[in-house]
C-alpha atoms as a PDB file:
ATOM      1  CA  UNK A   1      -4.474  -5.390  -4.275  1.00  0.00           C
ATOM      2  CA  UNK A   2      -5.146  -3.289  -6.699  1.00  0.00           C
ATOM      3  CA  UNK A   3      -2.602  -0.131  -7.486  1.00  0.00           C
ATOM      4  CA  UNK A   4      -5.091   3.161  -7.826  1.00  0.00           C
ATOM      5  CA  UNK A   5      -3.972   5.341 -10.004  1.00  0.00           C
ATOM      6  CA  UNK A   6      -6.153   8.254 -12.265  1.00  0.00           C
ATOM      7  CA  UNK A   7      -4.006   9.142 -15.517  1.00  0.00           C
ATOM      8  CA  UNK A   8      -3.220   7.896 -18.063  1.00  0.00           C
ATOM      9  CA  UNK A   9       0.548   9.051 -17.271  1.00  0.00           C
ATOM     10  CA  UNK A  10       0.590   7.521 -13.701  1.00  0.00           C
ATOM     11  CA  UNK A  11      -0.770   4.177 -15.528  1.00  0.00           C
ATOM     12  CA  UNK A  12       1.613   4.315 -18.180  1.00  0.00           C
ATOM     13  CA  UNK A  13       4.628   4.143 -15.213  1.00  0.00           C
ATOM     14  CA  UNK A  14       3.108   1.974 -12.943  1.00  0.00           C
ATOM     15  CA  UNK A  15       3.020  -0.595 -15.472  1.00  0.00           C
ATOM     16  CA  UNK A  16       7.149  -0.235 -15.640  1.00  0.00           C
ATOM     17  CA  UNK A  17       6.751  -0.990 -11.619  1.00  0.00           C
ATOM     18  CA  UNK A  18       4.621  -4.085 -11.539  1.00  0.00           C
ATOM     19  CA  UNK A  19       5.609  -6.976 -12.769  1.00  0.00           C
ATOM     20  CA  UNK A  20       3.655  -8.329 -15.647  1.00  0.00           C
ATOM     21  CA  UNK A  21       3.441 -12.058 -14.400  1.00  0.00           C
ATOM     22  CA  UNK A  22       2.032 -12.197 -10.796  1.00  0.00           C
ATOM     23  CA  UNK A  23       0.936  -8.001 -10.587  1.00  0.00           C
ATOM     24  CA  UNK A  24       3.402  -7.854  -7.806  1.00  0.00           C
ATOM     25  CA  UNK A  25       6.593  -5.646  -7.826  1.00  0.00           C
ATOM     26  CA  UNK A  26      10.063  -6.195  -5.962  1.00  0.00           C
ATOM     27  CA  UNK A  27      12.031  -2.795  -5.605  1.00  0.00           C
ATOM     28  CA  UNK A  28      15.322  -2.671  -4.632  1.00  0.00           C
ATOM     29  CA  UNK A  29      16.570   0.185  -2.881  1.00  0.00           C
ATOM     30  CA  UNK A  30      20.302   1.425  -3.252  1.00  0.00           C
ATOM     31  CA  UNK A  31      19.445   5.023  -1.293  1.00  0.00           C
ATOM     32  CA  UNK A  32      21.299   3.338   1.606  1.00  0.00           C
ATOM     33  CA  UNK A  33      24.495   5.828   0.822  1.00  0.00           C
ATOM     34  CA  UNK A  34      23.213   8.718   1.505  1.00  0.00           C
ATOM     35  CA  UNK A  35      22.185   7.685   5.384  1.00  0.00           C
ATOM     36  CA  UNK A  36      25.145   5.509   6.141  1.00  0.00           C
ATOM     37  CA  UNK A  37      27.993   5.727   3.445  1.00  0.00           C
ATOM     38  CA  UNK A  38      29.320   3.967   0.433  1.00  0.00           C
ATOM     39  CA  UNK A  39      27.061   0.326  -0.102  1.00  0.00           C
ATOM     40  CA  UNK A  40      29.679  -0.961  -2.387  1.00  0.00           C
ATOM     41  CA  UNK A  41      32.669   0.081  -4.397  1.00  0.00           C
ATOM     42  CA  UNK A  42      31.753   1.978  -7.549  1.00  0.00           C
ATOM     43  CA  UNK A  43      32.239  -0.901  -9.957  1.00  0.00           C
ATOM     44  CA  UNK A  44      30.607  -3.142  -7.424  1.00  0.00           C
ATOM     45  CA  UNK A  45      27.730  -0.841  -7.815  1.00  0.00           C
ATOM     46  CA  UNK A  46      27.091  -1.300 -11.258  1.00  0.00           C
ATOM     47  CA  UNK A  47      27.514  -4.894 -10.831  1.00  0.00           C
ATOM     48  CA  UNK A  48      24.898  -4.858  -8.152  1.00  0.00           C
ATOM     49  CA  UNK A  49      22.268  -2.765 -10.496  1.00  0.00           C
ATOM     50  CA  UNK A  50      22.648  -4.941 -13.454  1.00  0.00           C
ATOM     51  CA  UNK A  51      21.987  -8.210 -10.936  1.00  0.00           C
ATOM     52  CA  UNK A  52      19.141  -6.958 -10.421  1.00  0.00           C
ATOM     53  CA  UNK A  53      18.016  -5.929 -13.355  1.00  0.00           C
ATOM     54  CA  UNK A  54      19.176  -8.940 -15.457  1.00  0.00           C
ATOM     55  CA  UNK A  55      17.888 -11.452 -12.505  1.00  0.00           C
ATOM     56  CA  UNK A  56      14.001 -10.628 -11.601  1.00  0.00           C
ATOM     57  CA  UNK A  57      14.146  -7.091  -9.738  1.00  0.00           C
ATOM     58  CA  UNK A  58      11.382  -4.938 -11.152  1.00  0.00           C
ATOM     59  CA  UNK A  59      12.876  -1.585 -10.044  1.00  0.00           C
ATOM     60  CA  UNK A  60      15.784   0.254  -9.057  1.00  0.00           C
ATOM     61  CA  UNK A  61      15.346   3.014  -6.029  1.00  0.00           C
ATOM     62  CA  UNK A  62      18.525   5.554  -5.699  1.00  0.00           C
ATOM     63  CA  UNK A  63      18.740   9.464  -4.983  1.00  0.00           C
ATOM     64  CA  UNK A  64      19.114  11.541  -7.867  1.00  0.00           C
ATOM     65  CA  UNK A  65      22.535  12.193  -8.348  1.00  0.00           C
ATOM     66  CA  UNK A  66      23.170   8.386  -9.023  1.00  0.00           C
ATOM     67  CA  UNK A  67      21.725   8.226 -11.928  1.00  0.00           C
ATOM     68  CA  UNK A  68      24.898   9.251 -13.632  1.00  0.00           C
ATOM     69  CA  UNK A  69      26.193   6.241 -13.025  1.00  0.00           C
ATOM     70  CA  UNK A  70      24.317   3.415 -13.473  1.00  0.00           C
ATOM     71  CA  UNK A  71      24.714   1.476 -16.720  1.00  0.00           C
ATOM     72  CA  UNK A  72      22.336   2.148 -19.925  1.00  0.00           C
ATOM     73  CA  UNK A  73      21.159  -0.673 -20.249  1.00  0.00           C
ATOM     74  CA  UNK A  74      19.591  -0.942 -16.471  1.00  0.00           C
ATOM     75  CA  UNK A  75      17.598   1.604 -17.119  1.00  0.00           C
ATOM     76  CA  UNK A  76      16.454   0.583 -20.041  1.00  0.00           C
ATOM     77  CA  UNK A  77      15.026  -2.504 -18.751  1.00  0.00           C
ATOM     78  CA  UNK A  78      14.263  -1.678 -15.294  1.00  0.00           C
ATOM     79  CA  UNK A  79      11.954   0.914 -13.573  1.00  0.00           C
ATOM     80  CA  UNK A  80      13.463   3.551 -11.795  1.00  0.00           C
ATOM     81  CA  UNK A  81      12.639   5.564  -8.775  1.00  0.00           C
ATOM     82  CA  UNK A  82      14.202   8.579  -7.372  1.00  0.00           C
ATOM     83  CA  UNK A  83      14.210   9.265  -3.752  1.00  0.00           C
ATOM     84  CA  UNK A  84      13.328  12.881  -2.789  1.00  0.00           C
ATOM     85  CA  UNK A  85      14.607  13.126   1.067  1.00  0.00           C
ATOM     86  CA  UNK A  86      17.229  11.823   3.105  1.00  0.00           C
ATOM     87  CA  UNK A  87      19.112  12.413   6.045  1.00  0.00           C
ATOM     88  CA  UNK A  88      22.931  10.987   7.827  1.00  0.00           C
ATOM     89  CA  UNK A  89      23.348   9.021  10.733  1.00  0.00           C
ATOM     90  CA  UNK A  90      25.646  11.725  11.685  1.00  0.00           C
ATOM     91  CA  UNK A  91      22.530  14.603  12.254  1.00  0.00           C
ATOM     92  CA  UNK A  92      21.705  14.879  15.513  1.00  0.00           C
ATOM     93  CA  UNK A  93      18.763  14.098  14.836  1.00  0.00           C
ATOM     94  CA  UNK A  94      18.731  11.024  11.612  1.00  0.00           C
ATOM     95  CA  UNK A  95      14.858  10.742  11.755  1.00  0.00           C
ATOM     96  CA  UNK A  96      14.359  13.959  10.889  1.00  0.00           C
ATOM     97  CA  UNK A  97      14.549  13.561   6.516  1.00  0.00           C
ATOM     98  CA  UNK A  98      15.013  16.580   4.627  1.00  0.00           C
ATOM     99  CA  UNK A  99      13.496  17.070   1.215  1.00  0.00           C
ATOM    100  CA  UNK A 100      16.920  16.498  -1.258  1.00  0.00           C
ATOM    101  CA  UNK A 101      14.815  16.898  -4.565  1.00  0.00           C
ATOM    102  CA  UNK A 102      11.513  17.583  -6.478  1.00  0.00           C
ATOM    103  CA  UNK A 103       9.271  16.012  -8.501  1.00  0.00           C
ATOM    104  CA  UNK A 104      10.167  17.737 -11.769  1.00  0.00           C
ATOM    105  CA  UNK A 105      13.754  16.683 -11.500  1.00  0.00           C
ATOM    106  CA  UNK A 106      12.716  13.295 -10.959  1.00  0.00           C
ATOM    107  CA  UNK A 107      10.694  13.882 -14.009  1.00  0.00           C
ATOM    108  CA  UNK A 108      13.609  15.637 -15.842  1.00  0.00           C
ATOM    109  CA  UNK A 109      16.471  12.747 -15.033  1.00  0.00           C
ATOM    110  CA  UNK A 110      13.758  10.246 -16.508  1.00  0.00           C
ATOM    111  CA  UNK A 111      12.292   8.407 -13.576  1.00  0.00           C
ATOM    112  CA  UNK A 112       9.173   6.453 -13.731  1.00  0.00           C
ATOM    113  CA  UNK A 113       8.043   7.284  -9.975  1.00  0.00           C
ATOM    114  CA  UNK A 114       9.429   8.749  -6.812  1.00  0.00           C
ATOM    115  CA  UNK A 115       9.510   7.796  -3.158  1.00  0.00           C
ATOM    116  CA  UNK A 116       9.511  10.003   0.133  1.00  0.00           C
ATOM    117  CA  UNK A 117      10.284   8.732   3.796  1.00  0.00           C
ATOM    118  CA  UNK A 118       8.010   9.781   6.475  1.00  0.00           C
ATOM    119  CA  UNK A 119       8.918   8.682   9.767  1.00  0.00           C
ATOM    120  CA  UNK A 120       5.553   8.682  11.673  1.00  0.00           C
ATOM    121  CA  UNK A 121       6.614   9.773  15.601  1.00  0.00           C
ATOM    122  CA  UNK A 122       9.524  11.492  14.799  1.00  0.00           C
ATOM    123  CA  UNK A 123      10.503  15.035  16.277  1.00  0.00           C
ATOM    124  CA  UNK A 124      10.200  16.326  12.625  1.00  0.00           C
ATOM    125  CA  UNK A 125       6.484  14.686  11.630  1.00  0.00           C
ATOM    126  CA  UNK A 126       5.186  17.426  10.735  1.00  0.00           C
ATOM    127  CA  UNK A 127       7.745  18.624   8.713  1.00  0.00           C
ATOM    128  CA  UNK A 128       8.197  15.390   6.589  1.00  0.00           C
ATOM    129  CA  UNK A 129       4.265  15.256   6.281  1.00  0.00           C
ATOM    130  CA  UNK A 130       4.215  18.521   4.641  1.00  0.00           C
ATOM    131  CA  UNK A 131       7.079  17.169   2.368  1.00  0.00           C
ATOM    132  CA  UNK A 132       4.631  13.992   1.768  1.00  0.00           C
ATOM    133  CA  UNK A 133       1.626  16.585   0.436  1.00  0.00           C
ATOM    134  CA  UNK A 134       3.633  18.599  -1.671  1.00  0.00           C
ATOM    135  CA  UNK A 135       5.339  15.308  -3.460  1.00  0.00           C
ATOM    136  CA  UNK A 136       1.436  14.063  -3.653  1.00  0.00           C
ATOM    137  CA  UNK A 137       0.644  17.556  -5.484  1.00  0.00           C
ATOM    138  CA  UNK A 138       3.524  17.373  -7.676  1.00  0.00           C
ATOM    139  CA  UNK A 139       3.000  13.587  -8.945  1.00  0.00           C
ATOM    140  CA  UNK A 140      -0.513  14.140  -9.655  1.00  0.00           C
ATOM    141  CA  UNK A 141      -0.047  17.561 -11.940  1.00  0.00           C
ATOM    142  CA  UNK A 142       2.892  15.202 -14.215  1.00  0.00           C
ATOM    143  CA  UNK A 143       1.467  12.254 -13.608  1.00  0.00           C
ATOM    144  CA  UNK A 144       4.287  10.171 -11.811  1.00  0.00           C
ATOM    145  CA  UNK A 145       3.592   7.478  -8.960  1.00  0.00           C
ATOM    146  CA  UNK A 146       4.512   7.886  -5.388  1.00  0.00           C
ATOM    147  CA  UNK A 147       6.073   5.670  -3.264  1.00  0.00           C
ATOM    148  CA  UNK A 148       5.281   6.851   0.709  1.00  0.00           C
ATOM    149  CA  UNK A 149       8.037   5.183   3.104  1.00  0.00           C
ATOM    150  CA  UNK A 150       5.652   5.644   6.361  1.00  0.00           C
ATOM    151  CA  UNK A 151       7.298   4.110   8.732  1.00  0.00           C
ATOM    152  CA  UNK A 152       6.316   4.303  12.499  1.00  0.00           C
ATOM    153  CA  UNK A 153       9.569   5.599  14.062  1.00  0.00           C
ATOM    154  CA  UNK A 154      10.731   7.892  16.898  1.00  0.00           C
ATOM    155  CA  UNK A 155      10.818   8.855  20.511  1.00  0.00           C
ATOM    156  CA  UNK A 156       7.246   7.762  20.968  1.00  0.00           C
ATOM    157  CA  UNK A 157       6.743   4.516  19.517  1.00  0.00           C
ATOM    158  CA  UNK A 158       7.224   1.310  21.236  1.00  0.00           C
ATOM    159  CA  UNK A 159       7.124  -1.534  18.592  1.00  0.00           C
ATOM    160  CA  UNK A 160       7.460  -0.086  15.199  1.00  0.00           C
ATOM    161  CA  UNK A 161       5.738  -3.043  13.906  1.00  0.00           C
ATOM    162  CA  UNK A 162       2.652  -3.137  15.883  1.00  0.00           C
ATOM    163  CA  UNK A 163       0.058  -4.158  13.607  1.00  0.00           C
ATOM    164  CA  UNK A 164      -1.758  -0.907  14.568  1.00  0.00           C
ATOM    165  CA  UNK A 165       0.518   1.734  13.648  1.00  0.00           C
ATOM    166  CA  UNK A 166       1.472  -0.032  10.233  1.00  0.00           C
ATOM    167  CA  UNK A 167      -2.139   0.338   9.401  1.00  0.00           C
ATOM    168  CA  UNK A 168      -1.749   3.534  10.718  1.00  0.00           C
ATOM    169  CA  UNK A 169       1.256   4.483   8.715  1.00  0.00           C
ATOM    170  CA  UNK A 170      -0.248   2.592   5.348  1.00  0.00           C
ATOM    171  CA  UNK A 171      -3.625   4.599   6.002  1.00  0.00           C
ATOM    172  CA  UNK A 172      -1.330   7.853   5.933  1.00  0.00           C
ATOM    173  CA  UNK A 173       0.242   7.510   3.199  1.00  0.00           C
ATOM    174  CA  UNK A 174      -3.161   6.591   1.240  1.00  0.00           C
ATOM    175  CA  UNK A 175      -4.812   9.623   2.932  1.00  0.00           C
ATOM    176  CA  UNK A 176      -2.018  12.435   1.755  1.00  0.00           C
ATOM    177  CA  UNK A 177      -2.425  11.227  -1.703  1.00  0.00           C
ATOM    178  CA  UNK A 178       0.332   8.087  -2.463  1.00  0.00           C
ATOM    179  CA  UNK A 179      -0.087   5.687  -5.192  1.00  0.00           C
ATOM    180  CA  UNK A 180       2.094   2.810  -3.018  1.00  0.00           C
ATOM    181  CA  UNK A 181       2.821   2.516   0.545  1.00  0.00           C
ATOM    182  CA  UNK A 182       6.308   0.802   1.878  1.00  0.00           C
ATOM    183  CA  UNK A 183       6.005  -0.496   5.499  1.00  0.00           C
ATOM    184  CA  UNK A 184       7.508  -2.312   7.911  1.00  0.00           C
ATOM    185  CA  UNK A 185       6.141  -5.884   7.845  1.00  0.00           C
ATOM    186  CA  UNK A 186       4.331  -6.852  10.808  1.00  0.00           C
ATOM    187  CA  UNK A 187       5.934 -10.194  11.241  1.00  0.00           C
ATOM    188  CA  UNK A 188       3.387 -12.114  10.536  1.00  0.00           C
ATOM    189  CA  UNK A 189       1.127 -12.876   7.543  1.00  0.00           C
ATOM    190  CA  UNK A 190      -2.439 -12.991   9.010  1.00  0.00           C
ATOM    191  CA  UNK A 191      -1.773  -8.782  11.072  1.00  0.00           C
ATOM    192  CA  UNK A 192      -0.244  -7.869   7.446  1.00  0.00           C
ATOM    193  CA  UNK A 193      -3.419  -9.389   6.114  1.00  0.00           C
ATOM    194  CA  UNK A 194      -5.347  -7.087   7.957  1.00  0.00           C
ATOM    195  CA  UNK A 195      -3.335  -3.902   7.328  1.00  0.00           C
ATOM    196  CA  UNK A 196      -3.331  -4.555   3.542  1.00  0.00           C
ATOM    197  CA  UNK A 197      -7.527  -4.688   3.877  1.00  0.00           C
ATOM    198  CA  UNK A 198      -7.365  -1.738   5.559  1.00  0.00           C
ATOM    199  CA  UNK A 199      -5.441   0.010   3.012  1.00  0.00           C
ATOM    200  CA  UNK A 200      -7.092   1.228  -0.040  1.00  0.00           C
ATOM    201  CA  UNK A 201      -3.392   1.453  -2.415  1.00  0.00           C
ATOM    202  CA  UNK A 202      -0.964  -1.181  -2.790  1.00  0.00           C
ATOM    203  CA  UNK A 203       1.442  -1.827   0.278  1.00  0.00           C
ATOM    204  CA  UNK A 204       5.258  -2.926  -0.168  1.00  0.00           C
ATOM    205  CA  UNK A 205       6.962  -4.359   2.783  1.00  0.00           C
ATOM    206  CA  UNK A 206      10.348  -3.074   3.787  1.00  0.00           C
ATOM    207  CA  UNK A 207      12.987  -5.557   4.364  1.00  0.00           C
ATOM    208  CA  UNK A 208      14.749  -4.538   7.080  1.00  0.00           C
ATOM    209  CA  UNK A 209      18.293  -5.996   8.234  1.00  0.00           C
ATOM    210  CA  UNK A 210      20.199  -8.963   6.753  1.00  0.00           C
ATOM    211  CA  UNK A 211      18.656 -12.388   7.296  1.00  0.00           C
ATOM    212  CA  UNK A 212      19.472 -16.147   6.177  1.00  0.00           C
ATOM    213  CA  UNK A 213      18.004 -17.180   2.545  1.00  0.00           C
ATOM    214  CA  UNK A 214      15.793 -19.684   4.406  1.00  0.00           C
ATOM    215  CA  UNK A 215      14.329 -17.034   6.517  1.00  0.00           C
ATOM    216  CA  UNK A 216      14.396 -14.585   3.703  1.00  0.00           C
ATOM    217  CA  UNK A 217      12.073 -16.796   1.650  1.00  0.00           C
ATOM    218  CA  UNK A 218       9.895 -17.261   4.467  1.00  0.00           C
ATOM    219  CA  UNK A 219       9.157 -13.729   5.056  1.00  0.00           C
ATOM    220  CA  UNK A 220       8.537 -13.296   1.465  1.00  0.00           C
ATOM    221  CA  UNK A 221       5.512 -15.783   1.271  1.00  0.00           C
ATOM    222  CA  UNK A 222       4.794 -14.362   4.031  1.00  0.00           C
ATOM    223  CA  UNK A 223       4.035 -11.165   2.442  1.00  0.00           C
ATOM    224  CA  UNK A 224       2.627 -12.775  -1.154  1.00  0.00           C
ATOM    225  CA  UNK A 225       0.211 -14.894   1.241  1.00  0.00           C
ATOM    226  CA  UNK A 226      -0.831 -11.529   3.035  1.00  0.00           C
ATOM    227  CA  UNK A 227      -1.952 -10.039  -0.266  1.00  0.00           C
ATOM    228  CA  UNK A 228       0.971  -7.320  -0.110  1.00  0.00           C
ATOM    229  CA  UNK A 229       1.458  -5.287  -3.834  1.00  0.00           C
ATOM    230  CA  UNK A 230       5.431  -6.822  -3.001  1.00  0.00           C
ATOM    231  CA  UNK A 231       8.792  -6.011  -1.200  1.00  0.00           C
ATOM    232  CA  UNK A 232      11.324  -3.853  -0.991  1.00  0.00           C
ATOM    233  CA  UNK A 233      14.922  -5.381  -0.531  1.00  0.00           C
ATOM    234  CA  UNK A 234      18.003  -3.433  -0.054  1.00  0.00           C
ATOM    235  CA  UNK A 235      20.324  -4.717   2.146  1.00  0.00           C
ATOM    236  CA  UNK A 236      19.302  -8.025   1.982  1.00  0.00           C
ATOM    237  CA  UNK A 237      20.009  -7.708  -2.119  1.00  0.00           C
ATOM    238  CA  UNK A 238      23.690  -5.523  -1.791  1.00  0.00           C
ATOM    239  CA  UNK A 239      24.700  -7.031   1.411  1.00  0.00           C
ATOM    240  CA  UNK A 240      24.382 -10.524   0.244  1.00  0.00           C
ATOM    241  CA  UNK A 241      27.886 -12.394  -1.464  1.00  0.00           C
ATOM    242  CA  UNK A 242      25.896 -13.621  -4.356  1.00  0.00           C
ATOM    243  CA  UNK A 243      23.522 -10.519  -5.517  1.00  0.00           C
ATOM    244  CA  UNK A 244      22.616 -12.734  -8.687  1.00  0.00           C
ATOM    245  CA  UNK A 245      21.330 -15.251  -6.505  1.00  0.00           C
ATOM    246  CA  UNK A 246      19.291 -13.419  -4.206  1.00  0.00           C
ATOM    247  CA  UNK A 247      17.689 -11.497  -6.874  1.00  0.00           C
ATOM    248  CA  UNK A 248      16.242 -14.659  -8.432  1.00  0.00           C
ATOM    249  CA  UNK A 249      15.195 -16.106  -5.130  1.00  0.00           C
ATOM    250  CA  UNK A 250      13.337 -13.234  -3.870  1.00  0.00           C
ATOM    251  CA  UNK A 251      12.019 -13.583  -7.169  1.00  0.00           C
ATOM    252  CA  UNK A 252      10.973 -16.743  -7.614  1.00  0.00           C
ATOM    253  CA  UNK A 253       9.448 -16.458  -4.273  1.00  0.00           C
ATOM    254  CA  UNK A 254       6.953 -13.458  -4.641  1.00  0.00           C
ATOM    255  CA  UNK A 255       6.124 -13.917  -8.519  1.00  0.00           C
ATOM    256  CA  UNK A 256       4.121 -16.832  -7.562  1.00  0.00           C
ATOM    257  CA  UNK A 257       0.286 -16.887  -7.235  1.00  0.00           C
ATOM    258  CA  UNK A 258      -0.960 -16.249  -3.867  1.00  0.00           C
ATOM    259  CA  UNK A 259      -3.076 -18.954  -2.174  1.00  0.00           C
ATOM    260  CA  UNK A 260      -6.429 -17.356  -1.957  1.00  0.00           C
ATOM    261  CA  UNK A 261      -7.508 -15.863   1.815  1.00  0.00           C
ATOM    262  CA  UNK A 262     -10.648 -17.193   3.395  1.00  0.00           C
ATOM    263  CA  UNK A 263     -13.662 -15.712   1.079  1.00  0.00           C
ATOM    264  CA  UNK A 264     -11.128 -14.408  -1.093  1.00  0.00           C
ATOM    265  CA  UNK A 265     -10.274 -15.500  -4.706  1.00  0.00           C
ATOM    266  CA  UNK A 266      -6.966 -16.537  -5.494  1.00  0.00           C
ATOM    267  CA  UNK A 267      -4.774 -13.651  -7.471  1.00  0.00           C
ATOM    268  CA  UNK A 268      -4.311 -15.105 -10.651  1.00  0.00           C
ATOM    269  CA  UNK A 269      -0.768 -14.162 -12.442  1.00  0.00           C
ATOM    270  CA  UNK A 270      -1.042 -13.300 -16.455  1.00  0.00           C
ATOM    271  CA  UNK A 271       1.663 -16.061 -17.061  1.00  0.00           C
ATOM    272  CA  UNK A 272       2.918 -18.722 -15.204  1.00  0.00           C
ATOM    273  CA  UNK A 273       5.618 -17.838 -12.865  1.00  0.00           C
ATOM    274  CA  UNK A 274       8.363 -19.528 -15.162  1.00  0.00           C
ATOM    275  CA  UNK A 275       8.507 -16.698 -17.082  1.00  0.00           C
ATOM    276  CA  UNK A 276       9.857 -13.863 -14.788  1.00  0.00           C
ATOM    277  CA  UNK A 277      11.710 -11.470 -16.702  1.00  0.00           C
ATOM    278  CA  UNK A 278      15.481 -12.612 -16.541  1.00  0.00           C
ATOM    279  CA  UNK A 279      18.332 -12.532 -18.556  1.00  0.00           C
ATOM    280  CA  UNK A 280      22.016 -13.807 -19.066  1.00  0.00           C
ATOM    281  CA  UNK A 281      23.338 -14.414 -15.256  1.00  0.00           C
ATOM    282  CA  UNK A 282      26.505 -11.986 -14.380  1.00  0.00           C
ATOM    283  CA  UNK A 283      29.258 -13.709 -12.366  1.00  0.00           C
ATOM    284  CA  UNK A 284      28.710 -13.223  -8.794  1.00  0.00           C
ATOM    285  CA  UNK A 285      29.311  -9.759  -7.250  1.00  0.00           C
ATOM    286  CA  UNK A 286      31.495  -9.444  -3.724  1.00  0.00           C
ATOM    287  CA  UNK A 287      30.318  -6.737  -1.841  1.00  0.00           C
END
């Protein structure tokens, strides 16, 4: 899948984002805080961002105010993204996300794209969809990609990852004006096939609660086989007792070459997967 893009800026950034070997791009999110507390101690946190960066994660997702502390040298070799909304578990209502920051400050604290959660269903749609347009608007006049986090969600959805709404949510996100969609995968390869046709931008899956390394692989050639831009991987990465480790096998697993779909060609990586970007391995972190 091809990410769409139309300046030179946006281009310039998205090629921070996607990883050079197999065009694919594995984001890890550390935004978790905000919703449901501390993720890690605050030296564990560094230790967690530099895992990533030094082990095969492409980019870094966190709200703006954490910038501060992550080390130089992450974001020197990793993408970042800032998060612009957010809500607690503690609201009464936690679907409802309230814009936390603009585009310029993203643009001002030096990140190379931004992401907005929309939860499609909720009490507060219409709301966060407004929130969605005017992030669109904003990325397009300084040229910074947008990550849409559509994710069907709220009193009046059933399965949230009925292959119909996902398309539904991916479609949205396209519509409103996003460079990258994140959505729930559908569980299995041959629906998120379909929703990724259906899509016209790049779709990331989200990676939802804690699971095995054996099933964690899985799902991620899973998602390379359904011709998904990549995956996003928070709590899987930071919840894990060996975040070096996990980094390189969600790695290793989605910087591979896709087998090609019926009538489809194969995606053909720039370099063979060997050469992932990695780097000295840290000691283990203990979250």
């Amino acid at each position: 899948m091809e990410v769409v893009h139309h300046s030179s800026g946006k281009s310039l950034r998205l090629s921070r984002l996607i990883n050079p070997v197999s065009g694919r791009t594995f984001v890890v999110p550390l935004d978790h805080s905000v919703a449901d507390g501390p993720v890690a101690s605050a030296p564990a946190f560094r230790d967690i961002a530099r895992a990533v960066s030094r082990n095969g994660g492409d980019a870094l997702l966190v709200h703006k105010g954490r910038i501060r502390f992550l080390p130089t040298d992450v974001l020197r070799e990793t993408a970042l993204v800032i998060h612009l909304n957010g809500i607690t578990r503690h609201a009464p209502d936690a679907n409802a996300k309230v814009r936390l920051a603009e585009v310029e400050e993203a643009l001002e604290r030096g990140a190379d794209a931004v992401s907005i959660h929309i939860n499609m269903g909720s009490d507060t749609e219409a709301e966060q969809l407004g929130d969605l347009a005017r992030a669109a608007d904003g990325c397009t006049r300084w040229g910074l990609p947008l990550i849409a986090m559509v994710y069907p969600r709220g009193p009046r959805v059933g399965d949230p990852t009925d292959p119909a709404l996902v398309a539904h949510a991916a479609s949205l996100a396209a519509d409103i004006g996003a460079d990258i969609a994140k959505v729930p995968y559908t569980g299995s390869p041959v629906t998120m096939a379909e929703v990724v046709r259906s899509c016209p931008i790049g779709i990331i899956t989200a990676g939802g609660a804690p699971v095995g390394d054996r099933q964690l692989t899985r799902t991620v050639g899973e998602v390379v086989a359904s011709g998904a831009l990549g995956v996003a991987m928070g709590r899987n990465v930071w919840a894990s007792p060996d975040v070096a480790a996990t980094v390189r096998r969600i790695a290793a697993a989605l910087h591979q070459p896709a087998a090609p779909r019926t009538g489809e060609r194969a995606h053909t990586p720039a370099a063979p997967a060997a050469q992932v970007r990695t780097a000295p391995l840290p000691e283990p972190v203990q979250t």
